[in-house]
Protein backbone atom coordinates (compact mmCIF):
# COMPACT_ATOMS: atom_id res chain seq x y z
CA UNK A 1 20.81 6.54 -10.58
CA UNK A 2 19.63 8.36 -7.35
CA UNK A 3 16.74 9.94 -9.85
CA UNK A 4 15.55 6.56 -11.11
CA UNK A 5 15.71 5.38 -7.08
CA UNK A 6 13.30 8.80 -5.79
CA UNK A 7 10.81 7.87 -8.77
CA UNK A 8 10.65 4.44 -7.33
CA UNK A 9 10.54 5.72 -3.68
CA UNK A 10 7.73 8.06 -4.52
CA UNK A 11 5.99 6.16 -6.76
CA UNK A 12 3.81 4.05 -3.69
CA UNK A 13 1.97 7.61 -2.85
CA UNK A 14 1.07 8.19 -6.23
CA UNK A 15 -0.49 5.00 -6.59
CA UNK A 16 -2.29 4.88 -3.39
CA UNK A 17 -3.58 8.55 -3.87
CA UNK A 18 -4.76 7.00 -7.87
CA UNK A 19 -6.00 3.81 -6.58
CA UNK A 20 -9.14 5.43 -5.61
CA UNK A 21 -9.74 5.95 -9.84
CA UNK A 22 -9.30 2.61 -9.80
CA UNK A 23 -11.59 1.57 -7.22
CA UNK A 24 -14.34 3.61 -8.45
CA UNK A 25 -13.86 2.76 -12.04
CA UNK A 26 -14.18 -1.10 -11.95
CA UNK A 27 -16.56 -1.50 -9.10
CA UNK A 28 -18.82 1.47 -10.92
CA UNK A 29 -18.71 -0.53 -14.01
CA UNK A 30 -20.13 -3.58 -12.22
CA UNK A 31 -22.86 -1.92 -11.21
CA UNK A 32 -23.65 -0.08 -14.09
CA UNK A 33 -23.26 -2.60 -16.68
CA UNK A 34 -25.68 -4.92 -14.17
CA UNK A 35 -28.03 -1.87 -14.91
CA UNK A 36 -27.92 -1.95 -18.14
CA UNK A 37 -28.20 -5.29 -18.49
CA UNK A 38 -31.35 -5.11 -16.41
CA UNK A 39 -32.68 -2.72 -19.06
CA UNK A 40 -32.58 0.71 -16.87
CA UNK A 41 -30.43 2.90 -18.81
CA UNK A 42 -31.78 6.11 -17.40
CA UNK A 43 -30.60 4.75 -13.97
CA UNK A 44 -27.27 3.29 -15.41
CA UNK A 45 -26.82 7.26 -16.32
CA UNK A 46 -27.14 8.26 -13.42
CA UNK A 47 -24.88 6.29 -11.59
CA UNK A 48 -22.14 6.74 -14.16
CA UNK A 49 -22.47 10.90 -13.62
CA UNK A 50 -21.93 10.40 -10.22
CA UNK A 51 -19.35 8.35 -10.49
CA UNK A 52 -17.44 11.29 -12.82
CA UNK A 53 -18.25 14.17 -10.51
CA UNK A 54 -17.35 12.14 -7.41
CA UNK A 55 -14.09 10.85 -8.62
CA UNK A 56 -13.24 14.89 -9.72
CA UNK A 57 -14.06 16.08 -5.87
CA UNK A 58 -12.07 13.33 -4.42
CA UNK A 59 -8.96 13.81 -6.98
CA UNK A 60 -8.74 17.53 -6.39
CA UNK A 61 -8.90 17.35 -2.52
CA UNK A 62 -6.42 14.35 -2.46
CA UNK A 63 -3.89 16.05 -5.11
CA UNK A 64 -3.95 19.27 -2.76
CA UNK A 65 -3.20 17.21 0.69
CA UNK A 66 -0.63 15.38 -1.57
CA UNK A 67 1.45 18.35 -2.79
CA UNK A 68 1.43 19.45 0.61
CA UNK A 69 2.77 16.33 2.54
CA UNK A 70 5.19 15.48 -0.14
CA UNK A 71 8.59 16.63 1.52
CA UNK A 72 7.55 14.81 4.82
CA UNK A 73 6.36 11.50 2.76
CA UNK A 74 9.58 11.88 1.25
CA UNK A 75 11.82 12.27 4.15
CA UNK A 76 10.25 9.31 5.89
CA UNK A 77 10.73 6.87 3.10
CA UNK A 78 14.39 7.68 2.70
CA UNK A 79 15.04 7.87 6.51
CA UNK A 80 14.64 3.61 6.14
CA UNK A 81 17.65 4.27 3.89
CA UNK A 82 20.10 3.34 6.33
CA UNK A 83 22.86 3.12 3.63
CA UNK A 84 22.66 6.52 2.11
CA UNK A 85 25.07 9.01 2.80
CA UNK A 86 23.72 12.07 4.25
CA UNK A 87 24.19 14.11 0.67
CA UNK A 88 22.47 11.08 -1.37
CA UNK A 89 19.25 11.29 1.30
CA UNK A 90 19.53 15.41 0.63
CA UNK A 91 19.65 15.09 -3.22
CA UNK A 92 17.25 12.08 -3.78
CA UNK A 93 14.54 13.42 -1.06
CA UNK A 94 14.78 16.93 -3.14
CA UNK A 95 14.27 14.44 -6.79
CA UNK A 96 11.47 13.30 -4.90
CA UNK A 97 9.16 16.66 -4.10
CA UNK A 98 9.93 17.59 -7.73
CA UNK A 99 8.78 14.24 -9.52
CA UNK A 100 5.73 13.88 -6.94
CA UNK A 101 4.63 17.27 -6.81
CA UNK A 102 4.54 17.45 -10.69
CA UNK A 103 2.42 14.37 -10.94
CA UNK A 104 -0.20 15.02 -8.10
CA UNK A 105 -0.85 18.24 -10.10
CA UNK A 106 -2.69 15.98 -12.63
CA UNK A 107 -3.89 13.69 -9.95
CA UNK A 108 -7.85 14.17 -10.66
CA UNK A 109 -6.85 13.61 -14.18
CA UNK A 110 -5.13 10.25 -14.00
CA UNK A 111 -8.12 8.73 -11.59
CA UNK A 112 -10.34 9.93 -14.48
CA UNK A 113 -8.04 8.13 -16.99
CA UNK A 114 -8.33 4.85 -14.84
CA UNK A 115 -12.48 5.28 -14.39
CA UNK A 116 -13.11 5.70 -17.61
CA UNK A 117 -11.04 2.91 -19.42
CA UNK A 118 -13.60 0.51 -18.62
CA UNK A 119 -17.06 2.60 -19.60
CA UNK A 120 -15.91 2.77 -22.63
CA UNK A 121 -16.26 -0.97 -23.07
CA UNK A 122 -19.69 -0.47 -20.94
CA UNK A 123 -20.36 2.01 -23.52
CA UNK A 124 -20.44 -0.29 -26.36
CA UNK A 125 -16.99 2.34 -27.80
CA UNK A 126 -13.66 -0.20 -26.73
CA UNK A 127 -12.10 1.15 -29.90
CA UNK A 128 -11.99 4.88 -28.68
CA UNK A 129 -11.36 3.91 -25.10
CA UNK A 130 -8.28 2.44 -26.81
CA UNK A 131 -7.61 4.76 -29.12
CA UNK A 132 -7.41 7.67 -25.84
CA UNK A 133 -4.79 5.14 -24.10
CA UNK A 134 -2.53 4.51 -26.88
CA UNK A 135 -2.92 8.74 -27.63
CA UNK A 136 -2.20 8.97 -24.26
CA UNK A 137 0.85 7.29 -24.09
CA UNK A 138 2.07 8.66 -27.36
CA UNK A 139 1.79 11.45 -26.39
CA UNK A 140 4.18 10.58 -22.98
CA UNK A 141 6.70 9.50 -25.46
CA UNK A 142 6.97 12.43 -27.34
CA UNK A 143 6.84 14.64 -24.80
CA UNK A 144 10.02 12.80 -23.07
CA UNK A 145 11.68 12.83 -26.31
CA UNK A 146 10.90 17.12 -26.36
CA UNK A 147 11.46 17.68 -22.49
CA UNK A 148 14.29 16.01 -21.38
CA UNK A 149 15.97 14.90 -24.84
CA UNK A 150 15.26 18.43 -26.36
CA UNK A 151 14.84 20.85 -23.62
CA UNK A 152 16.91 18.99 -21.19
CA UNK A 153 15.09 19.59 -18.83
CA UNK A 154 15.50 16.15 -16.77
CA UNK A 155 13.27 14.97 -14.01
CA UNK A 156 10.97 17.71 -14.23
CA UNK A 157 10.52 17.19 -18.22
CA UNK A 158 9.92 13.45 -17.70
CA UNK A 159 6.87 14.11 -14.80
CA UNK A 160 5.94 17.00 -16.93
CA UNK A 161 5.37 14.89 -19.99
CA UNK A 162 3.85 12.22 -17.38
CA UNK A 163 1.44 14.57 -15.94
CA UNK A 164 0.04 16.40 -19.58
CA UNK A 165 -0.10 12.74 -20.92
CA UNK A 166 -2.49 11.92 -17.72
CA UNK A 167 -4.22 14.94 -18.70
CA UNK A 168 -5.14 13.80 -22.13
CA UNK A 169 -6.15 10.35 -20.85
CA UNK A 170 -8.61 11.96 -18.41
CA UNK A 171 -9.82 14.93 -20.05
CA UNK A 172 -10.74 13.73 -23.46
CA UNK A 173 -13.35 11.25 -22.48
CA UNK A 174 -14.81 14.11 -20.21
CA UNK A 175 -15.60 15.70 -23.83
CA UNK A 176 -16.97 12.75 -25.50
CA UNK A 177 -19.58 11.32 -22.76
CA UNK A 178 -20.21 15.37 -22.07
CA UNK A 179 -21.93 15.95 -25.37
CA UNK A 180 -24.84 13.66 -26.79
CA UNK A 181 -23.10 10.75 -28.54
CA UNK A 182 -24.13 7.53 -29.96
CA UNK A 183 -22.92 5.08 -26.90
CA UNK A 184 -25.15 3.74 -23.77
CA UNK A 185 -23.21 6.67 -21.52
CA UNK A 186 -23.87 10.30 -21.38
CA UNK A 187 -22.52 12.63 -18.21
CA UNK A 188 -25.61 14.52 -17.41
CA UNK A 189 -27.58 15.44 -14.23
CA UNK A 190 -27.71 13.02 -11.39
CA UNK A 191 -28.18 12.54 -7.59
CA UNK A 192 -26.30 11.73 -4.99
CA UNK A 193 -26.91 8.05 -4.28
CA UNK A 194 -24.69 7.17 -0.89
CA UNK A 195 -26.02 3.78 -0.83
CA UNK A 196 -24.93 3.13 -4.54
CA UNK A 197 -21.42 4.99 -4.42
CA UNK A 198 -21.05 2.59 -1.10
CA UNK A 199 -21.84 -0.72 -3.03
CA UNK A 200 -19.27 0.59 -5.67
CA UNK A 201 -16.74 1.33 -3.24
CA UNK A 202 -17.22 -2.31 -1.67
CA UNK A 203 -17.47 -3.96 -5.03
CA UNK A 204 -14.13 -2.20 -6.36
CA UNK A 205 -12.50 -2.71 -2.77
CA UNK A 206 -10.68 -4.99 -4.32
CA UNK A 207 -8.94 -2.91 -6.64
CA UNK A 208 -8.10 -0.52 -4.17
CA UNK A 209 -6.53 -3.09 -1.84
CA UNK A 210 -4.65 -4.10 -4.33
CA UNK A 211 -3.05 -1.20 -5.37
CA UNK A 212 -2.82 0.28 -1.89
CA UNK A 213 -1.10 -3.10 -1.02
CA UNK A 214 0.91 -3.20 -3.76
CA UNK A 215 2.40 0.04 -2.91
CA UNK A 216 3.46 -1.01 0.43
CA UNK A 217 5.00 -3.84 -1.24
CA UNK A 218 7.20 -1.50 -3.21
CA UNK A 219 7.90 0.10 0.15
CA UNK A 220 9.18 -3.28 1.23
CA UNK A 221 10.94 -4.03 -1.62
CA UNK A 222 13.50 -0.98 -1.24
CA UNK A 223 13.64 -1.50 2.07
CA UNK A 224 15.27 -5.38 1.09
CA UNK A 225 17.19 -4.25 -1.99
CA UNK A 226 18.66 -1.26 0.00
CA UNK A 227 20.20 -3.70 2.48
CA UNK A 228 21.00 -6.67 -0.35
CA UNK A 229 22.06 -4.49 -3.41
CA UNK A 230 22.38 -0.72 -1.96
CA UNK A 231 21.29 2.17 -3.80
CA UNK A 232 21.85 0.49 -7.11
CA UNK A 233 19.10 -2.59 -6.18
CA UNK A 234 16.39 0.17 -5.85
CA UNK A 235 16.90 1.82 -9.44
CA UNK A 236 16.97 -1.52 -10.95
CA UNK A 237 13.71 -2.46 -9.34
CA UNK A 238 12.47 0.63 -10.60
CA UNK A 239 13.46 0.41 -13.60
CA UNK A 240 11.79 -3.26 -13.58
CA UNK A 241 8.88 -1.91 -11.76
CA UNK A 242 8.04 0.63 -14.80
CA UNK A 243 8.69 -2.24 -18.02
CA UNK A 244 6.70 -4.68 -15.55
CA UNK A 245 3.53 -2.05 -15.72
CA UNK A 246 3.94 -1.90 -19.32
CA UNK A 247 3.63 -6.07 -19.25
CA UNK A 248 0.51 -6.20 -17.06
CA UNK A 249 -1.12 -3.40 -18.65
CA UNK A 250 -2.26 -5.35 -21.12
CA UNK A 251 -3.48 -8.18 -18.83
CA UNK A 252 -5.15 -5.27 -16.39
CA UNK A 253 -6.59 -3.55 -20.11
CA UNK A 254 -8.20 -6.98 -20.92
CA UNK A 255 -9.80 -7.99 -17.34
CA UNK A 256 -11.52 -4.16 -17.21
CA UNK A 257 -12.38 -4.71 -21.01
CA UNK A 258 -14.41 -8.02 -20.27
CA UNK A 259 -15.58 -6.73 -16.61
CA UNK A 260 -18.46 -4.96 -18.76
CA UNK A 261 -18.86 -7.57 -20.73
CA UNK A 262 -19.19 -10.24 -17.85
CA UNK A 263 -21.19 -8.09 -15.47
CA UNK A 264 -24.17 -7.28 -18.55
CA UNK A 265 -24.52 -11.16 -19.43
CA UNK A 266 -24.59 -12.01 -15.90
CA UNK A 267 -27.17 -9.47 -15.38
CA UNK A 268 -29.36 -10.22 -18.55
CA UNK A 269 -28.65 -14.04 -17.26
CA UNK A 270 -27.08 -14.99 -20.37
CA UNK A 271 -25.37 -17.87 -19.12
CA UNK A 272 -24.32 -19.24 -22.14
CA UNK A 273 -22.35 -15.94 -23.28
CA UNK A 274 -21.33 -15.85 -19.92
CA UNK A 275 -19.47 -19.70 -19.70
CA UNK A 276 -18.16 -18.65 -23.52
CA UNK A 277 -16.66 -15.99 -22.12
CA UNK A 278 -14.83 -17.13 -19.19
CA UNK A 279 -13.02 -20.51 -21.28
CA UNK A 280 -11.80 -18.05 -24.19
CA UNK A 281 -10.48 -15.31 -21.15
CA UNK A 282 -8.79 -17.72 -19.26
CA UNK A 283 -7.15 -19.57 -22.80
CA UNK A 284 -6.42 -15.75 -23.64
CA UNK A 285 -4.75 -14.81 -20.23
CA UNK A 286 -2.56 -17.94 -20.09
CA UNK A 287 -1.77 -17.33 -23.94
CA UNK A 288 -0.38 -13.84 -23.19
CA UNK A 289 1.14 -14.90 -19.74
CA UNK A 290 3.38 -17.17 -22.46
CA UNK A 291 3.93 -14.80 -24.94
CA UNK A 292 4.96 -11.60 -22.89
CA UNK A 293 7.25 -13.74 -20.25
CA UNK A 294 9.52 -14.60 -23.43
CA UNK A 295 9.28 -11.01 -24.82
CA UNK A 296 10.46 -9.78 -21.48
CA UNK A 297 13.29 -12.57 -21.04
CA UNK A 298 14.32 -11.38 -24.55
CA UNK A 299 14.10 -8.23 -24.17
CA UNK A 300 15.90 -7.80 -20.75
CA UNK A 301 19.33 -6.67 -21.50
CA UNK A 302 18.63 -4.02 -24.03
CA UNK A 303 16.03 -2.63 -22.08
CA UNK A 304 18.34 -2.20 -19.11
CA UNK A 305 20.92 -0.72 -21.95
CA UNK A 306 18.01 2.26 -22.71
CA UNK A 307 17.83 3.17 -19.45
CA UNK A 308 21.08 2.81 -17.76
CA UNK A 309 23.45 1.85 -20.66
CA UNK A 310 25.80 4.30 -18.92
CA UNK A 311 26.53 2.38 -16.06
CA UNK A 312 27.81 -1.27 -16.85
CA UNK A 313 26.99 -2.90 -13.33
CA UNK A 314 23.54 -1.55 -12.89
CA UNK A 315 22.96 -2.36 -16.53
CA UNK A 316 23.82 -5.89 -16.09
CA UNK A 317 22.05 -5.97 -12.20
CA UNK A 318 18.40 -5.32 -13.95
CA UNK A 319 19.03 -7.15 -16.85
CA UNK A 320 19.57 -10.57 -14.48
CA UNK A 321 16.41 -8.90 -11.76
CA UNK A 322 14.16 -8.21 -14.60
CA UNK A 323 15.06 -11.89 -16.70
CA UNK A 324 13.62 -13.75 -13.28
CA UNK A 325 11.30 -11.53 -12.73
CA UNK A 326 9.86 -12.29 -15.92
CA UNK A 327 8.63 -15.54 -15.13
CA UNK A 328 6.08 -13.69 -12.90
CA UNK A 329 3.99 -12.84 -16.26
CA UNK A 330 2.96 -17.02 -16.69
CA UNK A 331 1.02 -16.09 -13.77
CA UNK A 332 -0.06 -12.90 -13.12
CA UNK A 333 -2.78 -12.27 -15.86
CA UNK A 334 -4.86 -15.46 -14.67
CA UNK A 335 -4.96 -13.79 -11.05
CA UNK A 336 -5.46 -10.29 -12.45
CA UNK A 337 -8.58 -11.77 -14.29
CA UNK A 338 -10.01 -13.82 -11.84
CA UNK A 339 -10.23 -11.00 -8.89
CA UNK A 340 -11.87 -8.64 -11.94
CA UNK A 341 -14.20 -11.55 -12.78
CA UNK A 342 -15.25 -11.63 -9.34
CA UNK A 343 -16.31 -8.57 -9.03
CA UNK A 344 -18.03 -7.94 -12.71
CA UNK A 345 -20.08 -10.64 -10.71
CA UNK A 346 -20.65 -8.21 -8.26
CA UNK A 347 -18.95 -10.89 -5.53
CA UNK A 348 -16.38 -8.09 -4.44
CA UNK A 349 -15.68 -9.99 -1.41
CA UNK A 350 -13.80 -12.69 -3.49
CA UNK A 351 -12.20 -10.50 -5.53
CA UNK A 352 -10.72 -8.56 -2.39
CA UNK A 353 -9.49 -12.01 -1.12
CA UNK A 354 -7.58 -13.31 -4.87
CA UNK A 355 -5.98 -9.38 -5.12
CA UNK A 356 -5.19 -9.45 -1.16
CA UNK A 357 -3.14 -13.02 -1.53
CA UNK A 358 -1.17 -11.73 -3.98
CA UNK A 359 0.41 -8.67 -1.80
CA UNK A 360 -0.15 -10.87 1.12
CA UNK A 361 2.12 -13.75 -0.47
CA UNK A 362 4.82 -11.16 -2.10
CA UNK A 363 5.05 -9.42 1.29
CA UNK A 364 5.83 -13.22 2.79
CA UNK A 365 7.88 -14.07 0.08
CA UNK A 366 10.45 -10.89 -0.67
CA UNK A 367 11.16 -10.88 3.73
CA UNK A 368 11.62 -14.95 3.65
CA UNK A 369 13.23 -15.78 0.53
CA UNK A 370 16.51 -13.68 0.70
CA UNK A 371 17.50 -15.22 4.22
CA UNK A 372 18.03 -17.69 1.99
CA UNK A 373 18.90 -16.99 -1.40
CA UNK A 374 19.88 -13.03 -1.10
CA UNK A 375 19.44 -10.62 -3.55
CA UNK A 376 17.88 -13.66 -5.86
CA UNK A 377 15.48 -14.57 -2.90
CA UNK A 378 14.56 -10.75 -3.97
CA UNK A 379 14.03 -11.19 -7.50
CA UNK A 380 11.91 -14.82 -7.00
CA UNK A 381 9.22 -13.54 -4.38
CA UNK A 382 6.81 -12.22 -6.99
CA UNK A 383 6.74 -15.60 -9.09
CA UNK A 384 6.20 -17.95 -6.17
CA UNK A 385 3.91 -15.21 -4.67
CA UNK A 386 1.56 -15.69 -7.88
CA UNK A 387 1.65 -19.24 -8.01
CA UNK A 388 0.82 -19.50 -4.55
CA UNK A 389 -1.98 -16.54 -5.35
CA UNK A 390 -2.86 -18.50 -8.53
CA UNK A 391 -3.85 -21.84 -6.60
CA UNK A 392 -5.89 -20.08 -4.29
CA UNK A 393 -7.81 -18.14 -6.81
CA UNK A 394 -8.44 -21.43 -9.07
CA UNK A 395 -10.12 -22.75 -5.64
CA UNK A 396 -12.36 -19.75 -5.73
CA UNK A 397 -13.12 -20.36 -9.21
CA UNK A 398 -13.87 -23.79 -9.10
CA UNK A 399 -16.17 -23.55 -5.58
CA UNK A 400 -18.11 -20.50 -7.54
CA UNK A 401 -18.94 -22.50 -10.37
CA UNK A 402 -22.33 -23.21 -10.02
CA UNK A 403 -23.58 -20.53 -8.47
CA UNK A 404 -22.83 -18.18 -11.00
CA UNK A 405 -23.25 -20.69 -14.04
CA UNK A 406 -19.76 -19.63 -15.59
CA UNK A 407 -18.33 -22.82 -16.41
């Protein structure tokens, strides 16, 4: 249990280090879809390359800085661990250098993974970019199943099959767009552009807010379950925390594979394609939201089982957490959407604002909501944090209308 609570105590600085990927990746595509849809491919080239080598440079030099300030990361987010014993803060701040120093190794890797999930939608190839993910992530299984149910080799297995399946996420693609191909994209020459790489860092600020805020949130929640549930609320969360990614996944996987698709009609001025598109995304999102929030109420107590089947309290603590936490996934996909519709629109300013309100709202919700309802208050704050999100972003929507001709 203390190995499931590092991962989730680490976790924040791996996604704020990775968020950059993300930041570059969907406010890149933006602006290079808009390109193409104005007709300047060589240009729309250009900016992709840069976008590659840039995100490589930034990965390596934030992987290395990383690995080195791991310990001392660690050892702060333990020492708000009040109710750890001295050996559990020794042994869990240890499980933490391992697990994060094994994963920043393949840093550069995984921001490439997140940058170029959405090109290959730009690229006119969805099928591949697909096809790498789900390799990917096969390839994560098996290698769990080999290190740690094989080998037995235990934490370090599981972020060594983590980090080789980032690997083959990020590396592969490098390949394809790095010889000539059929697609739109080819890596190739380019030139620094500081004005462009600035518009795609404000356009995709969004993205990076959200995941840098979201990470702080995570920070937050430990901080509540440690003093509500004890070491045993912060591996259930995690545990929640991982299936949870698995859920939105698909609803972050859609809003990067329409972002293209939004930002070229928009650009061409193709309102028609661009209205039909928004009505069947939003039906879509809400259609999913249904779908997955039974799947996961379902599925709740034999996931828990899987993980921690060996010990019957924690088992039955995330089973009830992840069963009301569940209810989040009605919501979620129509806010994930709508901040990566605003900024295929190239309106990142909007899209910072929806993706802000959700973090903002969570971090509200998870410190109010237990001085009244306890460790439930806990496991509610991300549902009424989305609706509340959710209301606010369907103002947005319906304010932008017009000016962008979408509905």
């Amino acid at each position: 249990r203390l190995s499931f609570a590092a991962l989730n105590l680490i976790f924040p600085l791996i996604m704020i280090l990775g968020s950059v990927g993300f930041m570059l990746g969907t406010g890149g595509n933006a602006v290079v879809s808009k390109t193409l849809g104005e007709g300047d491919k060589i240009k729309a080239n250009k900016i992709f390359s840069m976008l590659v080598y840039v995100t490589v440079i930034i990965g390596i030099v934030l992987a290395i800085l990383g690995i080195i300030f791991t310990p001392t990361i660690a050892k702060w987010f333990i020492s708000a661990e009040k109710e750890m014993s001295v050996a559990e803060r020794e042994e869990t701040v240890g499980y933490c250098v391992v697990y994060g120093r094994i994963i920043l190794m393949a840093l550069p890797a995984f921001m490439l993974q997140n940058l170029f999930q959405g090109f290959f939608v730009t690229a006119e190839k969805p099928r591949l970019g697909l096809f790498v993910i789900v390799v990917a992530g096969l390839t994560n299984i098996f290698l769990d199943w080999l290190f740690v149910g094989i080998f037995s080799w235990g934490l370090v297995g599981a972020a060594t099959a983590t980090a080789l399946s980032q690997m083959v996420g990020g590396v592969v693609p490098i390949f394809y767009f790095g010889r000539n191909n059929d697609s739109l994209l080819k890596l190739g020459k380019t030139e620094y552009d500081g004005k462009i790489l600035l518009k795609v860092c404000f356009n995709g600020s969004s993205e990076l807010l959200s995941n840098v805020s979201a990470s702080f949130v995570t920070i937050l929640y430990n901080a509540q379950l440690m003093r509500f549930a004890g070491v045993d609320g912060v591996s259930a969360y995690g545990i929640i925390m991982y299936a949870s990614f698995t859920f939105a996944a698909i609803f972050i996987g859609y809003a990067i594979g329409s972002a293209p698709i939004v930002g070229y009609n928009y650009g061409a001025q193709n309102h028609s394609e661009l209205k039909n598109v928004f009505k069947k995304s939003m039906i879509s999102t809400f259609c999913f939201g249904l779908i997955m929030t039974a799947l996961a109420f379902t599925i709740a107590n034999a996931l828990a089982y899987v993980f921690v089947g060996y010990d019957e309290g924690l088992r039955e603590l995330t089973a009830h957490g992840f069963r009301i936490y569940s209810f989040s996934f009605l919501i979620c996909g129509v806010n994930i959407f709508a901040s990566s519709f605003f900024t295929a629109l190239g309106n990142g300013f909007v899209s910072a604002i929806i993706s802000s309100s959700r973090i903002l709202f969570q971090m509200i919700t998870v410190l109010i909501l237990p001085i009244f309802f306890m460790l439930e208050g806990i496991w509610v704050a991300v549902t009424l944090a989305e609706i509340l999100a959710a209301v606010l972003a369907c103002v947005f929507l319906f304010a932008n209308r017009k000016k962008y001709n979408y509905a």
